[in-house]
PDB file of N, CA and C in Angstrom:
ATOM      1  N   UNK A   1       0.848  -1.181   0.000  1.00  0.00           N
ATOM      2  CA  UNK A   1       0.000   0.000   0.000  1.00  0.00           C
ATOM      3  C   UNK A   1       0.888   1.236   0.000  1.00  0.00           C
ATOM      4  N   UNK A   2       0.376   2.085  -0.963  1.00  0.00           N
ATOM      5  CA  UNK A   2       1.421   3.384  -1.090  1.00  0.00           C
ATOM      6  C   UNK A   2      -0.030   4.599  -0.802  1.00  0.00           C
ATOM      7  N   UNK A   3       0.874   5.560  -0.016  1.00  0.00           N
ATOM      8  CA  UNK A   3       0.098   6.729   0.489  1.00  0.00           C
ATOM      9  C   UNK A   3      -0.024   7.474  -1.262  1.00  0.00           C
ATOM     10  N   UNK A   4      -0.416   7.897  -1.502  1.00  0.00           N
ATOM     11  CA  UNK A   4      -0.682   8.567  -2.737  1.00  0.00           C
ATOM     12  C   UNK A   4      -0.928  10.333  -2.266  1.00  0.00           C
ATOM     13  N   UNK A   5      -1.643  10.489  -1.293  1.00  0.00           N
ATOM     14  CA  UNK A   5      -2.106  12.021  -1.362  1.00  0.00           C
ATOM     15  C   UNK A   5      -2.725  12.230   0.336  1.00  0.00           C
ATOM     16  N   UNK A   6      -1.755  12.461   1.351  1.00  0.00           N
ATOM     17  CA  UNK A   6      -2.664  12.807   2.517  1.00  0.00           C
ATOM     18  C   UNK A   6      -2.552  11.225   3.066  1.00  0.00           C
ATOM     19  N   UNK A   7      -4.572  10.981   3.149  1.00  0.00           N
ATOM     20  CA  UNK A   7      -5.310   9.904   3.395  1.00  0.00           C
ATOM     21  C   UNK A   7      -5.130   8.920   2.464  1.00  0.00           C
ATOM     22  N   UNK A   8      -5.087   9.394   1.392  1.00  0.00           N
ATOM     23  CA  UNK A   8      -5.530   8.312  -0.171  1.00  0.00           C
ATOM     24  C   UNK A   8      -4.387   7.553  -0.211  1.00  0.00           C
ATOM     25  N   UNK A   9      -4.705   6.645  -0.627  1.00  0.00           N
ATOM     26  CA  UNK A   9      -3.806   5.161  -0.538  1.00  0.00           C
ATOM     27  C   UNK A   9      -4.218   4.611  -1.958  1.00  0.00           C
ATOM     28  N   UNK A  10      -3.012   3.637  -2.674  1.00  0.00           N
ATOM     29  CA  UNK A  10      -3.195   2.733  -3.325  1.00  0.00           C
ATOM     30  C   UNK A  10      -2.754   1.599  -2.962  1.00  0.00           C
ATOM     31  N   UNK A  11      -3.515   0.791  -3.454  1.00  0.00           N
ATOM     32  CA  UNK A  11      -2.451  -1.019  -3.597  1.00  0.00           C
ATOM     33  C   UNK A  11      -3.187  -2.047  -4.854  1.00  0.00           C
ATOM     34  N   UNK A  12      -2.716  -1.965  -5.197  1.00  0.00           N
ATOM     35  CA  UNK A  12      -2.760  -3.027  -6.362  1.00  0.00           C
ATOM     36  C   UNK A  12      -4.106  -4.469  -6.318  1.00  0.00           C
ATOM     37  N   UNK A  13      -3.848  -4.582  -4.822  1.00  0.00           N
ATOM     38  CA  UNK A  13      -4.880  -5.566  -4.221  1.00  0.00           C
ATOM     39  C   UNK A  13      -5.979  -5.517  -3.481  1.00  0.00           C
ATOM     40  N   UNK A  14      -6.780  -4.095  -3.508  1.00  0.00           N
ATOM     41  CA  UNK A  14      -7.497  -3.455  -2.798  1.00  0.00           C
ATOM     42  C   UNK A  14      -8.874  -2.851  -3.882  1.00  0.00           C
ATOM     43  N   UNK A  15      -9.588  -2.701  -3.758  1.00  0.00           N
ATOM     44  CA  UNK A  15     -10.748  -2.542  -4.378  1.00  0.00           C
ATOM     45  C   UNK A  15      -9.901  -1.907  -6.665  1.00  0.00           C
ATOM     46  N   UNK A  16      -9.798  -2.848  -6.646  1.00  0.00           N
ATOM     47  CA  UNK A  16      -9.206  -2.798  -7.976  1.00  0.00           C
ATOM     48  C   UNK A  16      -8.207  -2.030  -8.434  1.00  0.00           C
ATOM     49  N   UNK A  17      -7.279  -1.395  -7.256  1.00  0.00           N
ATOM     50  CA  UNK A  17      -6.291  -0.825  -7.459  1.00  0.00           C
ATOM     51  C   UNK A  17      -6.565   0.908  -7.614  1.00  0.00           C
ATOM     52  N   UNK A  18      -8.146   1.004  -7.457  1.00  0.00           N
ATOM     53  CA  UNK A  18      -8.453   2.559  -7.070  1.00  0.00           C
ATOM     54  C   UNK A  18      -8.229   3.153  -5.634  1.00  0.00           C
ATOM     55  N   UNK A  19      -8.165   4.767  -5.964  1.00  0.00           N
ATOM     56  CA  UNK A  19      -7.645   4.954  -4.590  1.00  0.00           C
ATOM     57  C   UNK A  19      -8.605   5.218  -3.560  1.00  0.00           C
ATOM     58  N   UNK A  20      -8.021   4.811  -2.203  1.00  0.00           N
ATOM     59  CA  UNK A  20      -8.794   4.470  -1.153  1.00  0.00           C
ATOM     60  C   UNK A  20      -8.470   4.852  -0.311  1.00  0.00           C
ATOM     61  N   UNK A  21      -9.437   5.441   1.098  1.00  0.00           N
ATOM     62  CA  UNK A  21      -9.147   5.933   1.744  1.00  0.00           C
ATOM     63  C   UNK A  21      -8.274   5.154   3.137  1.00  0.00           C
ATOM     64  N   UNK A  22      -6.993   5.511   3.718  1.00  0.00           N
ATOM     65  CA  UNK A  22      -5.834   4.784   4.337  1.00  0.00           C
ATOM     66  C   UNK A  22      -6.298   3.507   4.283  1.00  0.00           C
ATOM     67  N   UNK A  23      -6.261   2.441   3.180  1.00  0.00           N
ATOM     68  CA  UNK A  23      -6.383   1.689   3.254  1.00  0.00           C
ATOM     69  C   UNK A  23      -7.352   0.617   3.428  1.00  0.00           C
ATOM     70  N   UNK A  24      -8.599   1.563   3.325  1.00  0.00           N
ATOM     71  CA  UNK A  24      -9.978   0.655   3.561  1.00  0.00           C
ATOM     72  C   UNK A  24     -10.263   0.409   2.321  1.00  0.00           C
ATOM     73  N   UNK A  25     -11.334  -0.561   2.561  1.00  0.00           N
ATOM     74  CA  UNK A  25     -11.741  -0.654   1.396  1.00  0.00           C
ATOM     75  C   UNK A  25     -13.344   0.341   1.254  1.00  0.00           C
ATOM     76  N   UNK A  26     -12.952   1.403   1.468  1.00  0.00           N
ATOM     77  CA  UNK A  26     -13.713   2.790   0.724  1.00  0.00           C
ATOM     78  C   UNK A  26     -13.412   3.387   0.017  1.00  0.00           C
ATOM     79  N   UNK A  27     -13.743   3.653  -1.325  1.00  0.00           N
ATOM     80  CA  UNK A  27     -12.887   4.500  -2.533  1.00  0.00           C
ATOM     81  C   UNK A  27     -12.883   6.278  -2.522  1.00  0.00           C
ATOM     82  N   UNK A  28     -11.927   6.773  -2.459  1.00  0.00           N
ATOM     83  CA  UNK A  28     -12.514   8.272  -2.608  1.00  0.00           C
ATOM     84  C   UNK A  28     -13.546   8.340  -3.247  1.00  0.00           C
ATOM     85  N   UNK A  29     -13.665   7.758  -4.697  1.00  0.00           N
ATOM     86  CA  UNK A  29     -14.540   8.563  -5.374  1.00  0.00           C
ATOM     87  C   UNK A  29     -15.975   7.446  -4.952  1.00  0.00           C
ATOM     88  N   UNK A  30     -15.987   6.679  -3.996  1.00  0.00           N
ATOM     89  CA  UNK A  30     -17.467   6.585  -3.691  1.00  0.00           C
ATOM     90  C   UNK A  30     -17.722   7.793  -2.739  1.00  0.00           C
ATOM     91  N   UNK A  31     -16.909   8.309  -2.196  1.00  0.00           N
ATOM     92  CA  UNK A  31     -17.262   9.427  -0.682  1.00  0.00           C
ATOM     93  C   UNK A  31     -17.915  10.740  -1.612  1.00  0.00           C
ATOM     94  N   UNK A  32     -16.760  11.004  -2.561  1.00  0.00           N
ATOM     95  CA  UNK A  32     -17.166  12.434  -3.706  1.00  0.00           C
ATOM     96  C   UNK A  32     -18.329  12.268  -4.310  1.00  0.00           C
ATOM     97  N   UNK A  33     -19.001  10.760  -4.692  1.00  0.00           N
ATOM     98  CA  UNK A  33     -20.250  10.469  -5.020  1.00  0.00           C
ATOM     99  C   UNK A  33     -21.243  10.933  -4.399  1.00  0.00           C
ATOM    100  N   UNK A  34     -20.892  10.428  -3.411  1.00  0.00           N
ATOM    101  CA  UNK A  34     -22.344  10.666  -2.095  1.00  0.00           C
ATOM    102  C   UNK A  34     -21.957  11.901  -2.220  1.00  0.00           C
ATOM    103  N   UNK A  35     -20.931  12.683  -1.667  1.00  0.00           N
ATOM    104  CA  UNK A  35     -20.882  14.504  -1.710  1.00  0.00           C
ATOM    105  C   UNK A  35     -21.366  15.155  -3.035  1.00  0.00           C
ATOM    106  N   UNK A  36     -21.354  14.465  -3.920  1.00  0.00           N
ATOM    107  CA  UNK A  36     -21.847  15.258  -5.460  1.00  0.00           C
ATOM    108  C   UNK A  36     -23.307  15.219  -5.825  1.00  0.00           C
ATOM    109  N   UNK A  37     -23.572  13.822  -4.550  1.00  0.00           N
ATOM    110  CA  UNK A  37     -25.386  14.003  -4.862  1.00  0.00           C
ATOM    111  C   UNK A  37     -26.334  14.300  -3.630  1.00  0.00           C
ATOM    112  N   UNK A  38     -24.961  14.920  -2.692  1.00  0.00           N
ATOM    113  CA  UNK A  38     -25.861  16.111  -1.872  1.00  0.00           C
ATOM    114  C   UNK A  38     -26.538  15.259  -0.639  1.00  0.00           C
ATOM    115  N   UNK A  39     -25.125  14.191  -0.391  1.00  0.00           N
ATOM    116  CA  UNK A  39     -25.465  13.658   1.290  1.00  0.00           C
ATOM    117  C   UNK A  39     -24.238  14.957   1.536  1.00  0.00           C
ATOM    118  N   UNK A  40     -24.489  15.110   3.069  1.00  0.00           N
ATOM    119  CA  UNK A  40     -23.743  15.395   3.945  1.00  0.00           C
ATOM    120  C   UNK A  40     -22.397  14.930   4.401  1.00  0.00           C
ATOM    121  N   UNK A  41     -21.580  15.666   4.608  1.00  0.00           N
ATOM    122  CA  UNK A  41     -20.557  15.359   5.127  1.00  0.00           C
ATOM    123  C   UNK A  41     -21.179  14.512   6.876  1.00  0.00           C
ATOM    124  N   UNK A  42     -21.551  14.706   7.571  1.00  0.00           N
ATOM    125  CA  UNK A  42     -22.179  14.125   8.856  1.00  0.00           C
ATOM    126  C   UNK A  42     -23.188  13.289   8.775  1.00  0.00           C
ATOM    127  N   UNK A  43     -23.622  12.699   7.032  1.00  0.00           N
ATOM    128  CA  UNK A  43     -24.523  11.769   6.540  1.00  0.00           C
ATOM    129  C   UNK A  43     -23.927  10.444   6.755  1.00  0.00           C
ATOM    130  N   UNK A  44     -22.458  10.980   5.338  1.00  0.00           N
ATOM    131  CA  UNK A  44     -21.602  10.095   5.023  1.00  0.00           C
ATOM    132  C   UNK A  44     -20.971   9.567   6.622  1.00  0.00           C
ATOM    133  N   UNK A  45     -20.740  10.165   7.266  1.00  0.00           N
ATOM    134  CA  UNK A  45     -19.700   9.536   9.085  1.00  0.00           C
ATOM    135  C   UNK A  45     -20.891   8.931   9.523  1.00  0.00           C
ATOM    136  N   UNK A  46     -21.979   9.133   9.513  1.00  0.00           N
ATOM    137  CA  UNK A  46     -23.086   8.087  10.273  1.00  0.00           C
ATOM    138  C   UNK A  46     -22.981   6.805   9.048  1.00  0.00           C
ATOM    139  N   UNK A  47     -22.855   7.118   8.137  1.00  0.00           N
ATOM    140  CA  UNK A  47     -22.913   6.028   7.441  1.00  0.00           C
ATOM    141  C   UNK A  47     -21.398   4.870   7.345  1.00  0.00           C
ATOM    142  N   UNK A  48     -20.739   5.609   7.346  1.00  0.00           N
ATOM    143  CA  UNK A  48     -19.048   4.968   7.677  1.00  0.00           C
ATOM    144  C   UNK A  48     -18.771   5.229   8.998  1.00  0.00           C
ATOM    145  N   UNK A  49     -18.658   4.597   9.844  1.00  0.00           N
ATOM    146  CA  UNK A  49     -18.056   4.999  11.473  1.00  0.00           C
ATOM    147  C   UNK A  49     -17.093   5.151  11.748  1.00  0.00           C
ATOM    148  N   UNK A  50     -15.970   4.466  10.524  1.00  0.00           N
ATOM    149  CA  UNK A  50     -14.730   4.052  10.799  1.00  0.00           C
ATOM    150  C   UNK A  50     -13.942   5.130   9.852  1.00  0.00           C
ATOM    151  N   UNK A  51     -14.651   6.102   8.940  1.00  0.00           N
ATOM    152  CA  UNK A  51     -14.159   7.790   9.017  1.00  0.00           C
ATOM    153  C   UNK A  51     -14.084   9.068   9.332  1.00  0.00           C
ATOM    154  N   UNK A  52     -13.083   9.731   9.490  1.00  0.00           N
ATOM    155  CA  UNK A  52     -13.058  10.882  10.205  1.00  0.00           C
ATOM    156  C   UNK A  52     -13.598  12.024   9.178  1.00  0.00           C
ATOM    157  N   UNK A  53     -13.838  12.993   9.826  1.00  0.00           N
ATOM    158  CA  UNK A  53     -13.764  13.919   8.915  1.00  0.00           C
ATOM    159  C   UNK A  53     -12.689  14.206   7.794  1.00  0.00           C
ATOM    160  N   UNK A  54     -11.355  14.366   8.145  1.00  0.00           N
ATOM    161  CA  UNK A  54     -10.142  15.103   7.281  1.00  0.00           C
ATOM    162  C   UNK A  54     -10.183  13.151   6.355  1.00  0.00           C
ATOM    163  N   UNK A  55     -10.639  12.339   6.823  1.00  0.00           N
ATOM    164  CA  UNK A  55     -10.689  11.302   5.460  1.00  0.00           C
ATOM    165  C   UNK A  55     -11.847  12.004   4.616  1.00  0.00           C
ATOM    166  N   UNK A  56     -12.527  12.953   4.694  1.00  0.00           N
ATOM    167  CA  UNK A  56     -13.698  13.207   3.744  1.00  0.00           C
ATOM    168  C   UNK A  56     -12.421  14.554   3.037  1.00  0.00           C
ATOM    169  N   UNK A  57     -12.452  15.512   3.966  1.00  0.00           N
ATOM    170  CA  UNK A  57     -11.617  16.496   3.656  1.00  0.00           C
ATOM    171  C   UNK A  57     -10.413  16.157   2.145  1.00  0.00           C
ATOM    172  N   UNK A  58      -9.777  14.810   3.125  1.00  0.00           N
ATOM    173  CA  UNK A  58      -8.721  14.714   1.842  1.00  0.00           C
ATOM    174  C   UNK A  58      -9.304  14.068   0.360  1.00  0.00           C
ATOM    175  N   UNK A  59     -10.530  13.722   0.705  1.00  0.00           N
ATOM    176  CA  UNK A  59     -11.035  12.948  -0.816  1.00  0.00           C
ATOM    177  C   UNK A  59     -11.319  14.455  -1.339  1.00  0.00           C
ATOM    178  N   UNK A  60     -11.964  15.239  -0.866  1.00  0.00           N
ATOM    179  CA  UNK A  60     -11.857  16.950  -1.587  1.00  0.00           C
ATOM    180  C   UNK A  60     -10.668  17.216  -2.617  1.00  0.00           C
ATOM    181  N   UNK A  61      -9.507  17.387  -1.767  1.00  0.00           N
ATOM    182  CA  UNK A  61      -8.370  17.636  -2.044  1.00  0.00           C
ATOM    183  C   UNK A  61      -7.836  16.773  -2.617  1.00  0.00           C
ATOM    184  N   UNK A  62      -8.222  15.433  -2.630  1.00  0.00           N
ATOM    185  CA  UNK A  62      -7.305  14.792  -3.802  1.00  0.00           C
ATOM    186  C   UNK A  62      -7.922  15.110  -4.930  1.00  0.00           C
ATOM    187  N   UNK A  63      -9.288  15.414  -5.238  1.00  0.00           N
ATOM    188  CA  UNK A  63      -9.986  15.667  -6.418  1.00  0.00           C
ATOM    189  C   UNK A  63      -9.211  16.790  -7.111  1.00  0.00           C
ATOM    190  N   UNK A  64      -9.568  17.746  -6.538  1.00  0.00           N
ATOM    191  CA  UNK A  64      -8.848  18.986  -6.637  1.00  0.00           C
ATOM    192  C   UNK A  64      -7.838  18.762  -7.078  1.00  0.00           C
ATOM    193  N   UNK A  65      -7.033  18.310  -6.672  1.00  0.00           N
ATOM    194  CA  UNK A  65      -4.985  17.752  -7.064  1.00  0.00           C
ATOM    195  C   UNK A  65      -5.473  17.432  -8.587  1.00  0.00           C
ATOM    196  N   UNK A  66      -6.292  16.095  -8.795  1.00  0.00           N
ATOM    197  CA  UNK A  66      -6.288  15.497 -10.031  1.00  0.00           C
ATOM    198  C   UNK A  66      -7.119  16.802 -11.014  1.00  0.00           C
ATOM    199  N   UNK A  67      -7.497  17.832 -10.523  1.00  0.00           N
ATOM    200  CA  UNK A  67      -7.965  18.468 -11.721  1.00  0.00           C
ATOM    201  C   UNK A  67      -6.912  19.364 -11.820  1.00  0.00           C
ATOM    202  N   UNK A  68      -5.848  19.685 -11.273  1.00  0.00           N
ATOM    203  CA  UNK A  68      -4.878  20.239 -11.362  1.00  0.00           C
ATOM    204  C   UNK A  68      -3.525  19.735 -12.437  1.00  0.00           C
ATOM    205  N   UNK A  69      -3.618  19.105 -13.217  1.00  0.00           N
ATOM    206  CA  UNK A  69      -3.452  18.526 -13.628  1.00  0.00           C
ATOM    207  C   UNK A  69      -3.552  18.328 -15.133  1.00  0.00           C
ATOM    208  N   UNK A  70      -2.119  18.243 -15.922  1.00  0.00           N
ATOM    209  CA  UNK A  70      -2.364  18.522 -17.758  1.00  0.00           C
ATOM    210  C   UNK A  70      -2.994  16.925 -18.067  1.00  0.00           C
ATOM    211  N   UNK A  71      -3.757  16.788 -18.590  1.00  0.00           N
ATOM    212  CA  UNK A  71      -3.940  15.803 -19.449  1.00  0.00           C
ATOM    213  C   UNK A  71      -3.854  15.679 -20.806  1.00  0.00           C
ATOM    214  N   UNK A  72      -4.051  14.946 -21.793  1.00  0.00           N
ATOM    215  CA  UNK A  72      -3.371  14.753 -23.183  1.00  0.00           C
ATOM    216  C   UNK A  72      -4.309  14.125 -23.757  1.00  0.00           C
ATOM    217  N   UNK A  73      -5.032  14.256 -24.547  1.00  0.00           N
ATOM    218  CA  UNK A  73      -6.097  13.068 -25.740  1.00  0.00           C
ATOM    219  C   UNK A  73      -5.012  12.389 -26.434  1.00  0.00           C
ATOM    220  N   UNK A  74      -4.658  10.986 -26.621  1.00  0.00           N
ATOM    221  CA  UNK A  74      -3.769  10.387 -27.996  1.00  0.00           C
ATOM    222  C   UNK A  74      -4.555   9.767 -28.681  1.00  0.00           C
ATOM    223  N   UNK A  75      -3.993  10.198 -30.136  1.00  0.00           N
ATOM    224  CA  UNK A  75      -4.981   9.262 -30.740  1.00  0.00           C
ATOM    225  C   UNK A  75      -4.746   7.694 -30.939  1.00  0.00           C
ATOM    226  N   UNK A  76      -5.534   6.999 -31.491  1.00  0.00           N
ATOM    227  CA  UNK A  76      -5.499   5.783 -31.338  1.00  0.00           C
ATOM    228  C   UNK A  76      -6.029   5.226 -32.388  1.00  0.00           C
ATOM    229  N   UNK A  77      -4.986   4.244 -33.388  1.00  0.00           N
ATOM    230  CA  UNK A  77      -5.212   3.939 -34.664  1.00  0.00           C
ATOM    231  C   UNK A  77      -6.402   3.161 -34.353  1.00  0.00           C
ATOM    232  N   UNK A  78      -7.109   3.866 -35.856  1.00  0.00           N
ATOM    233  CA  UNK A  78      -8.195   2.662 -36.385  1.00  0.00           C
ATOM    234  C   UNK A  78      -8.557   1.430 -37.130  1.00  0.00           C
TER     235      UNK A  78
END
């Protein structure tokens, strides 16, 4: 397991190698889900017990990081 950002963790052997929060098997981007369709931050902790706040905090901020970020279209023969 490699720290990636903060909280966010990867490992290869963990919910398909997406990143997760220290190591659970909770994905950031299920937490940013629930936050994008307007649960609560104090929704989501009744619903996970076993996260803190700054694990919600850093799924923010890792988002943020990744839109920070150049990306590239290649094309791809037909």
């Amino acid at each position: 397991m490699e720290y990636i950002f903060e909280r966010i963790t990867l490992d290869a052997e963990l919910c398909d190698g997406k990143p997760t929060i220290r190591g659970l098997r909770i994905t950031a981007q299920t937490i940013l889900e629930y936050l994008f369709n307007g649960t609560t931050e104090e929704e989501i902790l009744e619903q996970y017990p076993i996260l803190e706040k700054a694990d919600i905090e850093a799924c923010k901020k890792f988002a943020l990081e990744m839109m920070n970020k150049n990306y590239r279209i290649k094309d791809v023969a037909a």
